[in-house]
C-alpha atoms as a PDB file:
ATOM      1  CA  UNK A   1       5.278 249.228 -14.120  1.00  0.00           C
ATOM      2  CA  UNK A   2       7.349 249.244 -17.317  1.00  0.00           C
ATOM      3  CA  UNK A   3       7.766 253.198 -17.369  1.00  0.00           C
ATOM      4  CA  UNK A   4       8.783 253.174 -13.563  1.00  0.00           C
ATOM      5  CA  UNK A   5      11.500 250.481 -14.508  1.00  0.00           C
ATOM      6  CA  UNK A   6      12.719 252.307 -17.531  1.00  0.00           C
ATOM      7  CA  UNK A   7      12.466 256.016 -15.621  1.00  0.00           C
ATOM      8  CA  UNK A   8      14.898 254.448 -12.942  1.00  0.00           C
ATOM      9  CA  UNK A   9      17.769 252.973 -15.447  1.00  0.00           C
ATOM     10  CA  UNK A  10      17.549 256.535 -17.740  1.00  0.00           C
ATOM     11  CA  UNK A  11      20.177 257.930 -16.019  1.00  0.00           C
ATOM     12  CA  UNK A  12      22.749 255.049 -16.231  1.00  0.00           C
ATOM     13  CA  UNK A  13      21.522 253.116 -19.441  1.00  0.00           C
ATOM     14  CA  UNK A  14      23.934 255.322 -21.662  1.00  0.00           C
ATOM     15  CA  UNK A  15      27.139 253.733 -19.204  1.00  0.00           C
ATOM     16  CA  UNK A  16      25.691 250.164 -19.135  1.00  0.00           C
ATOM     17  CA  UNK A  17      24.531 249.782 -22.686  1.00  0.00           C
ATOM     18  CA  UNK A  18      24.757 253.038 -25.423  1.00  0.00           C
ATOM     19  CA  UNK A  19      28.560 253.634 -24.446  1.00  0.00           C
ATOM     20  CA  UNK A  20      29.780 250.253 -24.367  1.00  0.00           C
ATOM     21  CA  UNK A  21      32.074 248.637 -26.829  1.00  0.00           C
ATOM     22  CA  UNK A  22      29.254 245.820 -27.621  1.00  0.00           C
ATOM     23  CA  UNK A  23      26.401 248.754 -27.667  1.00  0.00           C
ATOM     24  CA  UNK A  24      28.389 251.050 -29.905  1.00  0.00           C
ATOM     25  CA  UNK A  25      28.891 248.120 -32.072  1.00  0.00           C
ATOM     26  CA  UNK A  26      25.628 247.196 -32.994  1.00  0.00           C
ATOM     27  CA  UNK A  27      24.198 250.628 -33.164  1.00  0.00           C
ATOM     28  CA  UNK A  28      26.525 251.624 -35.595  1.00  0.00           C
ATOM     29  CA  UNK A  29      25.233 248.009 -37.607  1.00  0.00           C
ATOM     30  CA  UNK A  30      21.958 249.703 -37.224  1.00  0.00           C
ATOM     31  CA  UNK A  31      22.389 252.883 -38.577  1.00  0.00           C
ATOM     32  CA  UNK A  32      24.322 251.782 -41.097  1.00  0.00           C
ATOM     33  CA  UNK A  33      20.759 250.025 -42.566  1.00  0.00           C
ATOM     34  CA  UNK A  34      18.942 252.668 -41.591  1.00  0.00           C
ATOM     35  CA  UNK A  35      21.214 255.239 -44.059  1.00  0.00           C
ATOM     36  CA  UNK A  36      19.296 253.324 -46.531  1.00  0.00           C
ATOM     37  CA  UNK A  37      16.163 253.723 -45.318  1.00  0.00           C
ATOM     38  CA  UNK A  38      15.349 256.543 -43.946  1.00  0.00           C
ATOM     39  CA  UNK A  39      16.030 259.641 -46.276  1.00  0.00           C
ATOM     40  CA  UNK A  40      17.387 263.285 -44.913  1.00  0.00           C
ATOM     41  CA  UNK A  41      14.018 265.284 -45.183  1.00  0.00           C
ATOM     42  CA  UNK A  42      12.091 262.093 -44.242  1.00  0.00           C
ATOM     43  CA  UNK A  43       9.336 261.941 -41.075  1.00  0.00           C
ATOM     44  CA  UNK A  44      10.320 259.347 -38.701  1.00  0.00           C
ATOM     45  CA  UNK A  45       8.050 258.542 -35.692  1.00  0.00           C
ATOM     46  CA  UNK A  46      10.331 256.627 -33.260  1.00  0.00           C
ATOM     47  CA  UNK A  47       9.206 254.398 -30.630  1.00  0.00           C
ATOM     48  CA  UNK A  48      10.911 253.246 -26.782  1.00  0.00           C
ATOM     49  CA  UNK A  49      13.586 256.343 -28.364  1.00  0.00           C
ATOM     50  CA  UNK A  50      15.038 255.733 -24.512  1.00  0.00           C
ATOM     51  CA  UNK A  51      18.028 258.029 -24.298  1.00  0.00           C
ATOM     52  CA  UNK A  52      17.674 259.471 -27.230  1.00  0.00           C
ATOM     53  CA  UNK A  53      20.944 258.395 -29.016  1.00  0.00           C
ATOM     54  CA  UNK A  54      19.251 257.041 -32.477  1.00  0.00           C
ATOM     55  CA  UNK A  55      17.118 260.251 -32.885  1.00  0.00           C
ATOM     56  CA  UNK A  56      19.843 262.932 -31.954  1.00  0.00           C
ATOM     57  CA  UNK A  57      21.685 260.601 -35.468  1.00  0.00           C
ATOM     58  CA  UNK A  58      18.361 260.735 -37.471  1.00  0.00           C
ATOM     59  CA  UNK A  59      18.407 264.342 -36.800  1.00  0.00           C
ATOM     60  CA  UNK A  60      22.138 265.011 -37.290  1.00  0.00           C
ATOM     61  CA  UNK A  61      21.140 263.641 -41.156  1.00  0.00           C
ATOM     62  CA  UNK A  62      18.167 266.159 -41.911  1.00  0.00           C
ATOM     63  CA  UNK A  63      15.645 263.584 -40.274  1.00  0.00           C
ATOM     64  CA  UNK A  64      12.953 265.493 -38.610  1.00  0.00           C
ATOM     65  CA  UNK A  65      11.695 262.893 -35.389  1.00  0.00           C
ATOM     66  CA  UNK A  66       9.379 262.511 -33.650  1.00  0.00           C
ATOM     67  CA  UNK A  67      10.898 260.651 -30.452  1.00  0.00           C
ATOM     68  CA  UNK A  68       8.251 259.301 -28.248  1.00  0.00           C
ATOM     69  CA  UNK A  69       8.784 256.879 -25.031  1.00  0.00           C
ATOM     70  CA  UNK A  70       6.432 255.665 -22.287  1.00  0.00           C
ATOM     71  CA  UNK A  71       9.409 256.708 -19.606  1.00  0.00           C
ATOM     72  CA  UNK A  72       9.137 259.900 -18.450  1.00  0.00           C
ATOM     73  CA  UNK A  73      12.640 260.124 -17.302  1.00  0.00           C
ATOM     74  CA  UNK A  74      13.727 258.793 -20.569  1.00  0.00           C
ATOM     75  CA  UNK A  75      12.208 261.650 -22.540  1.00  0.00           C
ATOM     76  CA  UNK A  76      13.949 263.964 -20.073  1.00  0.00           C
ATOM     77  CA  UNK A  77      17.145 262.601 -21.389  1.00  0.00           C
ATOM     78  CA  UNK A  78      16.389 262.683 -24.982  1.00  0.00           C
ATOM     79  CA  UNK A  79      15.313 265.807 -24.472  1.00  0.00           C
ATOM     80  CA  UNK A  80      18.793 266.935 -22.635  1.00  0.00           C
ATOM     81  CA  UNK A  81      20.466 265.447 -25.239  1.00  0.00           C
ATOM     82  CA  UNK A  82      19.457 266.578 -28.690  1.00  0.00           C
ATOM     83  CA  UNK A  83      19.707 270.422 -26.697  1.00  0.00           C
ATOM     84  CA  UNK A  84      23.246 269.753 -26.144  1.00  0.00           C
ATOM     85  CA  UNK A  85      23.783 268.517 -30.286  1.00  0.00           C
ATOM     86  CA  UNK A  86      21.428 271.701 -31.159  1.00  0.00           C
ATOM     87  CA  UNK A  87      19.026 269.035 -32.652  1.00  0.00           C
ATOM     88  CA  UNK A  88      16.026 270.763 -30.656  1.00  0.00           C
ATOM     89  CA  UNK A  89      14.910 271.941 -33.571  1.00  0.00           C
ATOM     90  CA  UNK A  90      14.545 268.580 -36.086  1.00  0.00           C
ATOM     91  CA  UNK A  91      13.377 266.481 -32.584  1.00  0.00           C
ATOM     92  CA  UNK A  92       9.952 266.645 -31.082  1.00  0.00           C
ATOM     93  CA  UNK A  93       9.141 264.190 -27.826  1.00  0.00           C
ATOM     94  CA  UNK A  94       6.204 262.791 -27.053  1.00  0.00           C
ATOM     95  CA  UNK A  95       4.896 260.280 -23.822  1.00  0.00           C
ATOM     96  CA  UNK A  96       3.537 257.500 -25.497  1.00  0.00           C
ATOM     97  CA  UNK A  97       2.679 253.949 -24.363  1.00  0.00           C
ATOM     98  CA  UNK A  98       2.942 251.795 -26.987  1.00  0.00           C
ATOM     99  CA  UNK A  99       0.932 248.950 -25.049  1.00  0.00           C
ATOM    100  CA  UNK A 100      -2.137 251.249 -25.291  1.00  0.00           C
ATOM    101  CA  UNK A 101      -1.238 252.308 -28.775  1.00  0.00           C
ATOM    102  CA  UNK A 102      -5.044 254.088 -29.693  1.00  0.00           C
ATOM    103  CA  UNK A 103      -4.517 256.660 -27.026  1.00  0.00           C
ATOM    104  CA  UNK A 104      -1.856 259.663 -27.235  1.00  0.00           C
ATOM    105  CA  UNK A 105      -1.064 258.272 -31.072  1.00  0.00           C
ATOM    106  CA  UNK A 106       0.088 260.974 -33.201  1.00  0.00           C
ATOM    107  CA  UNK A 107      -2.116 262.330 -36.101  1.00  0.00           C
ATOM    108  CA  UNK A 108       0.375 263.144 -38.506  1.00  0.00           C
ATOM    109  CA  UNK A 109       1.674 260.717 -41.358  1.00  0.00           C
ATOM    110  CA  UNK A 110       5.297 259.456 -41.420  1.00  0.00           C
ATOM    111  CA  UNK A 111       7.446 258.232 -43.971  1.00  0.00           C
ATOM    112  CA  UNK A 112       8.843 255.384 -41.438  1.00  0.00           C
ATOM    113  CA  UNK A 113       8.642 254.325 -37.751  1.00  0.00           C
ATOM    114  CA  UNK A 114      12.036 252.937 -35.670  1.00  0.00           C
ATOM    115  CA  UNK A 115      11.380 250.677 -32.426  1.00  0.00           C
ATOM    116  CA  UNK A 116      15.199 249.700 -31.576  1.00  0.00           C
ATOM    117  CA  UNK A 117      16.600 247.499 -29.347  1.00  0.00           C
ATOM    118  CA  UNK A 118      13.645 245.536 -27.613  1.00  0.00           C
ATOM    119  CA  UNK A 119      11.102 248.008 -26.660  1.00  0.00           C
ATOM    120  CA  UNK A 120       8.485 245.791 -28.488  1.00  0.00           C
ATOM    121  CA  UNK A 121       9.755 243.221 -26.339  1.00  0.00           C
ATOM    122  CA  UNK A 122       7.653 244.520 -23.508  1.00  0.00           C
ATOM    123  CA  UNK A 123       4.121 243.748 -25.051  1.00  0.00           C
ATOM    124  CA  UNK A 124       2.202 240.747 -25.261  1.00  0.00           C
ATOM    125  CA  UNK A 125      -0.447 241.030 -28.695  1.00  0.00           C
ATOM    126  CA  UNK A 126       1.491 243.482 -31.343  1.00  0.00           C
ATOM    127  CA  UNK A 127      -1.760 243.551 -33.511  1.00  0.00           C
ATOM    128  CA  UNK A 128      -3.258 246.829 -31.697  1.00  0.00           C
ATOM    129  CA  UNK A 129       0.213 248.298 -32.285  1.00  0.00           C
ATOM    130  CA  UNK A 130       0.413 247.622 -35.932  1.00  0.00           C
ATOM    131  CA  UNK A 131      -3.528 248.909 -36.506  1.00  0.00           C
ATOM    132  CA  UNK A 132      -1.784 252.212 -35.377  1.00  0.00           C
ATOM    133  CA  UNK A 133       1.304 252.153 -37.229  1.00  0.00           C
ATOM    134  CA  UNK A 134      -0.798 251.156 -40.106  1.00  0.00           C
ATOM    135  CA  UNK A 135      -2.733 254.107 -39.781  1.00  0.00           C
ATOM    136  CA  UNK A 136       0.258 256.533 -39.560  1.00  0.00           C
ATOM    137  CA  UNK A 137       3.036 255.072 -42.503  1.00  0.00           C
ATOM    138  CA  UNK A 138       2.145 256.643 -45.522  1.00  0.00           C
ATOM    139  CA  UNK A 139       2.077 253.466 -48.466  1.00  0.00           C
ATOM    140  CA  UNK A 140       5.526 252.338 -49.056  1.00  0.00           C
ATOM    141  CA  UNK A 141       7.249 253.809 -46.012  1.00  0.00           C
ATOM    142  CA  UNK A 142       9.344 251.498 -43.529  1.00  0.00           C
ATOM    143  CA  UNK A 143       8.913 250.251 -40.201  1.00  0.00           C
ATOM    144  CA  UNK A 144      12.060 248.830 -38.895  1.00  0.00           C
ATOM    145  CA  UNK A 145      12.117 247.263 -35.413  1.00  0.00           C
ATOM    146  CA  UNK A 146      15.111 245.873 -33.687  1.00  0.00           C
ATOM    147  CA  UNK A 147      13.004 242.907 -30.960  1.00  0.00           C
ATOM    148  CA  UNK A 148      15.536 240.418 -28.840  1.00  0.00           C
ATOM    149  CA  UNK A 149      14.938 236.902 -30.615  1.00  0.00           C
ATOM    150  CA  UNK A 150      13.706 233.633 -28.995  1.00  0.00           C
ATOM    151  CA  UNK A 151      17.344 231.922 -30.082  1.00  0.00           C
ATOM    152  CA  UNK A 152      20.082 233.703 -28.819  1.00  0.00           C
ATOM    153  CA  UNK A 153      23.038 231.345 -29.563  1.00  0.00           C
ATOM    154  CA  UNK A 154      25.330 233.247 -27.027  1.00  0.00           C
ATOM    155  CA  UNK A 155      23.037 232.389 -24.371  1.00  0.00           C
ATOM    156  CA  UNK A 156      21.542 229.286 -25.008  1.00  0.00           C
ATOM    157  CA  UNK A 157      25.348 227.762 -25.108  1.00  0.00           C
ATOM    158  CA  UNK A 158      26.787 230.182 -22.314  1.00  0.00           C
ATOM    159  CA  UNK A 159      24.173 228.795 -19.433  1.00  0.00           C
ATOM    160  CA  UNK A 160      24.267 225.441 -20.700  1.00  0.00           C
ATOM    161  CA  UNK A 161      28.135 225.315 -20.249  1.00  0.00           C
ATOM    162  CA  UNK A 162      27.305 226.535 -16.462  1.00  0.00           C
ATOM    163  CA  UNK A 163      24.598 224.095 -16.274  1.00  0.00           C
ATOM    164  CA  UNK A 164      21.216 226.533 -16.211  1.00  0.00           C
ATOM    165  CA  UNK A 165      19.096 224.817 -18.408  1.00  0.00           C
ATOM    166  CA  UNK A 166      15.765 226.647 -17.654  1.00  0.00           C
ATOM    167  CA  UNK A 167      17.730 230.205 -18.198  1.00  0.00           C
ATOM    168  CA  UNK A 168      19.202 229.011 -21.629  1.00  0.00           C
ATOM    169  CA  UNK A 169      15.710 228.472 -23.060  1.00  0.00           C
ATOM    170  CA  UNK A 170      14.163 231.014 -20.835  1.00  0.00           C
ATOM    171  CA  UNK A 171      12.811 232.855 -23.870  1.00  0.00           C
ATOM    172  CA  UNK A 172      11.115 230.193 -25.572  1.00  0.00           C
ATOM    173  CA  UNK A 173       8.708 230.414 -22.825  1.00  0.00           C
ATOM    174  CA  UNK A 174       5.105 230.593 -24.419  1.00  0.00           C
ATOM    175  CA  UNK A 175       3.987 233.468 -21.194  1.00  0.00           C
ATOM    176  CA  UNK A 176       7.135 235.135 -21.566  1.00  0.00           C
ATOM    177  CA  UNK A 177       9.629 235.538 -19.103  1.00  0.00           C
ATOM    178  CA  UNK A 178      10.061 237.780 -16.078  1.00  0.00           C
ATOM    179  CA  UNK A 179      12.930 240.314 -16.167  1.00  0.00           C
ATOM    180  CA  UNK A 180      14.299 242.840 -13.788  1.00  0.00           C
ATOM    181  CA  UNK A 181      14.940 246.520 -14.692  1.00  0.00           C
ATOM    182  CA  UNK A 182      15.841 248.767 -12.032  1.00  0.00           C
ATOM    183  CA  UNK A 183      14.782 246.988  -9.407  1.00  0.00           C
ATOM    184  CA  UNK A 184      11.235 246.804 -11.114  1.00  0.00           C
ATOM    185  CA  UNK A 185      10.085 243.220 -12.706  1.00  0.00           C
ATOM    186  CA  UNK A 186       9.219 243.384 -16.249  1.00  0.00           C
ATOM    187  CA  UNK A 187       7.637 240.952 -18.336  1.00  0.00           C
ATOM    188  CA  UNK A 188       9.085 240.184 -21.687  1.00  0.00           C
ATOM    189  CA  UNK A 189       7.754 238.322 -25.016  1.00  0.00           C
ATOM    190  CA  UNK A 190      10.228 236.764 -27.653  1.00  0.00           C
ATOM    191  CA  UNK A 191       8.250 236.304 -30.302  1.00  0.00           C
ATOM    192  CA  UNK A 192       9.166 234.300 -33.591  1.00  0.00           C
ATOM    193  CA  UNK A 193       9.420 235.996 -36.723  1.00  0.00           C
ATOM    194  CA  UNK A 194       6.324 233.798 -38.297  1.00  0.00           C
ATOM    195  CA  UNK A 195       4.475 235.787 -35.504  1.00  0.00           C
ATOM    196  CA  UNK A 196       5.721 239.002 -36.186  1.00  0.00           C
ATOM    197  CA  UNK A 197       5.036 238.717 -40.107  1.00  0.00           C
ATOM    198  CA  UNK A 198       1.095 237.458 -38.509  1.00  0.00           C
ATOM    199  CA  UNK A 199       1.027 240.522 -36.266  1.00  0.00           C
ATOM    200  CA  UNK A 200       1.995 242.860 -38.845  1.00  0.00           C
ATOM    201  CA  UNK A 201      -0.161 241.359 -42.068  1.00  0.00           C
ATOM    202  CA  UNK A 202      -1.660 242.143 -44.362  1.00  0.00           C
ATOM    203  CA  UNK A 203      -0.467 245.952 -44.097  1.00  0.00           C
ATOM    204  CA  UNK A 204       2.961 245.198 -43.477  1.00  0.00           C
ATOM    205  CA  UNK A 205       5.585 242.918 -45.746  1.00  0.00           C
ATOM    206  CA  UNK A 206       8.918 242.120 -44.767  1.00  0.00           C
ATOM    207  CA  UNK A 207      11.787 242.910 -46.248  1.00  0.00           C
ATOM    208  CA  UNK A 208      14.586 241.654 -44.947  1.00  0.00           C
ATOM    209  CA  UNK A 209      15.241 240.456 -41.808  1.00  0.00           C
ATOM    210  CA  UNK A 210      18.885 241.075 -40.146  1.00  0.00           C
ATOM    211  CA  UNK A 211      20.178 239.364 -37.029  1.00  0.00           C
ATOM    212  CA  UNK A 212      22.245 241.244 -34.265  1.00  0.00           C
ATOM    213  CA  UNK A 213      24.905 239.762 -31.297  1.00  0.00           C
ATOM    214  CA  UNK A 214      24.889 236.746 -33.230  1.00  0.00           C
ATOM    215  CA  UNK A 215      28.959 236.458 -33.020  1.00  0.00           C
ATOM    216  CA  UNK A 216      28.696 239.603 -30.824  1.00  0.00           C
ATOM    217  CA  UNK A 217      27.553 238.206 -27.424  1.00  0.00           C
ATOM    218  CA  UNK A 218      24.825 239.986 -25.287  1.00  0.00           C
ATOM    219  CA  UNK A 219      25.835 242.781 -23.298  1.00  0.00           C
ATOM    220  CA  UNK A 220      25.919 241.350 -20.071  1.00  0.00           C
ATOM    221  CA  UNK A 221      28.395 239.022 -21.091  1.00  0.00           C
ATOM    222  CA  UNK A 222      30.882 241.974 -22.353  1.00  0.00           C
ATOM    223  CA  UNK A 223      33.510 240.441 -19.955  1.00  0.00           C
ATOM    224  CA  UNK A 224      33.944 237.247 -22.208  1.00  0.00           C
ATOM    225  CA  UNK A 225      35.651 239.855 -24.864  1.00  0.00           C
ATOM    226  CA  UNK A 226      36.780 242.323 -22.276  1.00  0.00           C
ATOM    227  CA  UNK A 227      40.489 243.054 -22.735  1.00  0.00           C
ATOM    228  CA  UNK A 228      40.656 240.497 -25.625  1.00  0.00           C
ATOM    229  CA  UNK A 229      40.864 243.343 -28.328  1.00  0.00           C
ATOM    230  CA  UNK A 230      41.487 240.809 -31.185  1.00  0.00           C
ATOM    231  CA  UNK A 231      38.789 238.357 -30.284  1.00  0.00           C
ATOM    232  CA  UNK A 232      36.193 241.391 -30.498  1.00  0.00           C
ATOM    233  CA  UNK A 233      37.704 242.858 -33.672  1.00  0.00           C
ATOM    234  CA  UNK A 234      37.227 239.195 -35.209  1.00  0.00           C
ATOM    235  CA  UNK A 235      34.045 238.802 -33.662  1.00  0.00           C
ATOM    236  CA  UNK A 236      32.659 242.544 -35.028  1.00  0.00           C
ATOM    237  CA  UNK A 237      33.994 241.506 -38.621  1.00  0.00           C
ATOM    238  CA  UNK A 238      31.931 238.010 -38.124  1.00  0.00           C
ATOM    239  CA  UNK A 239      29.127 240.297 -37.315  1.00  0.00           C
ATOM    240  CA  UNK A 240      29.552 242.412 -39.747  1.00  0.00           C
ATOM    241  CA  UNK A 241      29.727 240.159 -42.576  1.00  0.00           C
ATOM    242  CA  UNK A 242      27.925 236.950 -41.651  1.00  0.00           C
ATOM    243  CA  UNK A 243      25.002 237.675 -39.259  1.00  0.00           C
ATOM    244  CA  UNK A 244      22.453 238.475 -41.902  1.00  0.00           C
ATOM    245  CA  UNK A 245      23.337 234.682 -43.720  1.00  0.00           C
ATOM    246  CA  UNK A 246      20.314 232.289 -43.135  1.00  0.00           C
ATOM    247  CA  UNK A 247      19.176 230.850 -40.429  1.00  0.00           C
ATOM    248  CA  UNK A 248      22.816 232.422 -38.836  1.00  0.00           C
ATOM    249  CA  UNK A 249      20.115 235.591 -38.668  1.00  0.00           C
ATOM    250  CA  UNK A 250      17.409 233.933 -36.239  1.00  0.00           C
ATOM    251  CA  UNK A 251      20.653 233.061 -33.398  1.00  0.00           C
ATOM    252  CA  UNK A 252      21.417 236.768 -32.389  1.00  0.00           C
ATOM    253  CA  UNK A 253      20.597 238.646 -29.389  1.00  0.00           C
ATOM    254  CA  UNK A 254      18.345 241.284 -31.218  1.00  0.00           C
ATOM    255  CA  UNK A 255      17.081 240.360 -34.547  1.00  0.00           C
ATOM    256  CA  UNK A 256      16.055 243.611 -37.047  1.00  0.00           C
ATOM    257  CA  UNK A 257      13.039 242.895 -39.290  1.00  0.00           C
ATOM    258  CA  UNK A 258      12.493 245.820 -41.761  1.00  0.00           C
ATOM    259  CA  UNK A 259       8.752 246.259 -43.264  1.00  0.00           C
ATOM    260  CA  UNK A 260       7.400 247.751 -45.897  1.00  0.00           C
ATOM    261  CA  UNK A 261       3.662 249.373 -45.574  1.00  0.00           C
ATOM    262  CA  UNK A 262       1.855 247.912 -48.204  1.00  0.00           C
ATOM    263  CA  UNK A 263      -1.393 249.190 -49.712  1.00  0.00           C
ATOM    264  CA  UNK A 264      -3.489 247.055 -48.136  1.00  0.00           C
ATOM    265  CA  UNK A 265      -5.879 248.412 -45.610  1.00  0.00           C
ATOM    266  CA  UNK A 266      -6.516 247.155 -41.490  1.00  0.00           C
ATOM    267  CA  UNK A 267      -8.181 244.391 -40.825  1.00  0.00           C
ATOM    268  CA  UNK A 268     -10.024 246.469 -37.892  1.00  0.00           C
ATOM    269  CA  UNK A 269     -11.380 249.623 -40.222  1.00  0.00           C
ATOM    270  CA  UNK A 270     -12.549 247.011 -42.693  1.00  0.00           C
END
């Protein structure tokens, strides 16, 4: 149900998200952390790589990718895209569902893994996931995922101040929440950062933990800063130079938590 949701928004997420002034925004807050992460001549294995847009950079700085989604139509796109940037060559695709992580997974080793902008959103118990990654990060490589946090300050304030209580604190719901992509429902966790650092332990420590749309607000309320070019300017610099303060960093939209593989080994191979 999730691929089928994702395969029918592939052709207009780019318009709607990637191309927006909010999207470019935060991407650009992204990739400016991951310049110090990931290393040209580095292995990345990226997960939900949608459109394609973050592996098409990766690539464009000597990254070689591998750029896997469960959306077929999403791959397509990818695909399309890092032809047109001549990037064929650095970017391999592969259909992967990350809910069933032991099937498909590649056998290669990577020197980091990217899940950006909520993909991980979309599953329920991250510890199968993390078995896999922990299996494919060679010892002191990175796993940096971008998740939508459980205390978006944007929205929590915005529907209170139209009186929708239940959709402020919609994501603090304990079965998750049901969303609607393309016409398809879609089930989505928010899960805390103590239960990310649980999901992830003992092979995974985090680093640093960044917060994203904190002054910036969601997306889908781009028309609050819509022709008010000097509230978004202020708002990006707020972004830029505040959003990572604590607990200012747990209040965004999307919330980046970047882990380091540690040399510890699964819990599941013993």
């Amino acid at each position: 149900m999730t691929a089928r949701a994702f395969d029918a928004v592939a052709d207009q997420y780019d318009s709607t998200f990637t191309h927006t002034p909010i999207g470019r925004k935060l991407r650009q807050i992204v990739w400016r952390s991951l310049s110090d992460t990931f290393q040209p001549g580095a292995r990345v294995w990226e997960l939900n790589c949608g459109t394609g847009e973050d592996a098409v950079w990766m690539a464009r700085r000597e990254i070689h990718v591998l750029a896997s989604d469960g959306s077929p139509a999403m791959l397509e796109t990818a695909s399309r895209k890092a032809a047109t940037h001549h990037l064929s060559d650095r970017i391999e695709f592969l259909l992967y569902d990350f809910a069933n992580p032991a099937a498909g997974r590649p056998d290669a080793k990577f020197d980091g893994v990217l899940s950006n902008f909520g993909g991980l959103n979309c599953i329920t118990d991250l510890r199968p996931l993390a078995t896999v990654l922990a299996r494919s990060i060679k010892p002191g490589g990175r796993l940096v995922i971008v998740v939508m946090g459980r205390w978006c300050a944007w929205e929590i304030l915005w529907h209170l101040l139209h009186l929708q209580p239940r959709r402020a604190f919609r994501r603090l719901a304990r079965k998750g929440t049901e969303g609607r992509i393309g016409g398809h429902k879609v089930r989505v966790w928010y899960p805390a950062a103590k239960a990310l650092r649980r999901a992830f332990a003992p092979e995974f420590k985090i680093r640093r933990i960044m917060g994203l749309g904190v002054f910036l607000p969601p997306s889908y309320l781009h028309p609050v800063v819509a022709g008010r070019s000097g509230l978004f300017r202020l708002l990006c610099r707020l972004e830029q130079s505040r959003a990572s303060i604590t607990p200012l960093r747990l209040l965004g939209d999307h919330i980046l938590y970047d882990f380091e593989r540690t040399s510890m080994a699964s819990r599941e191979s013993g």
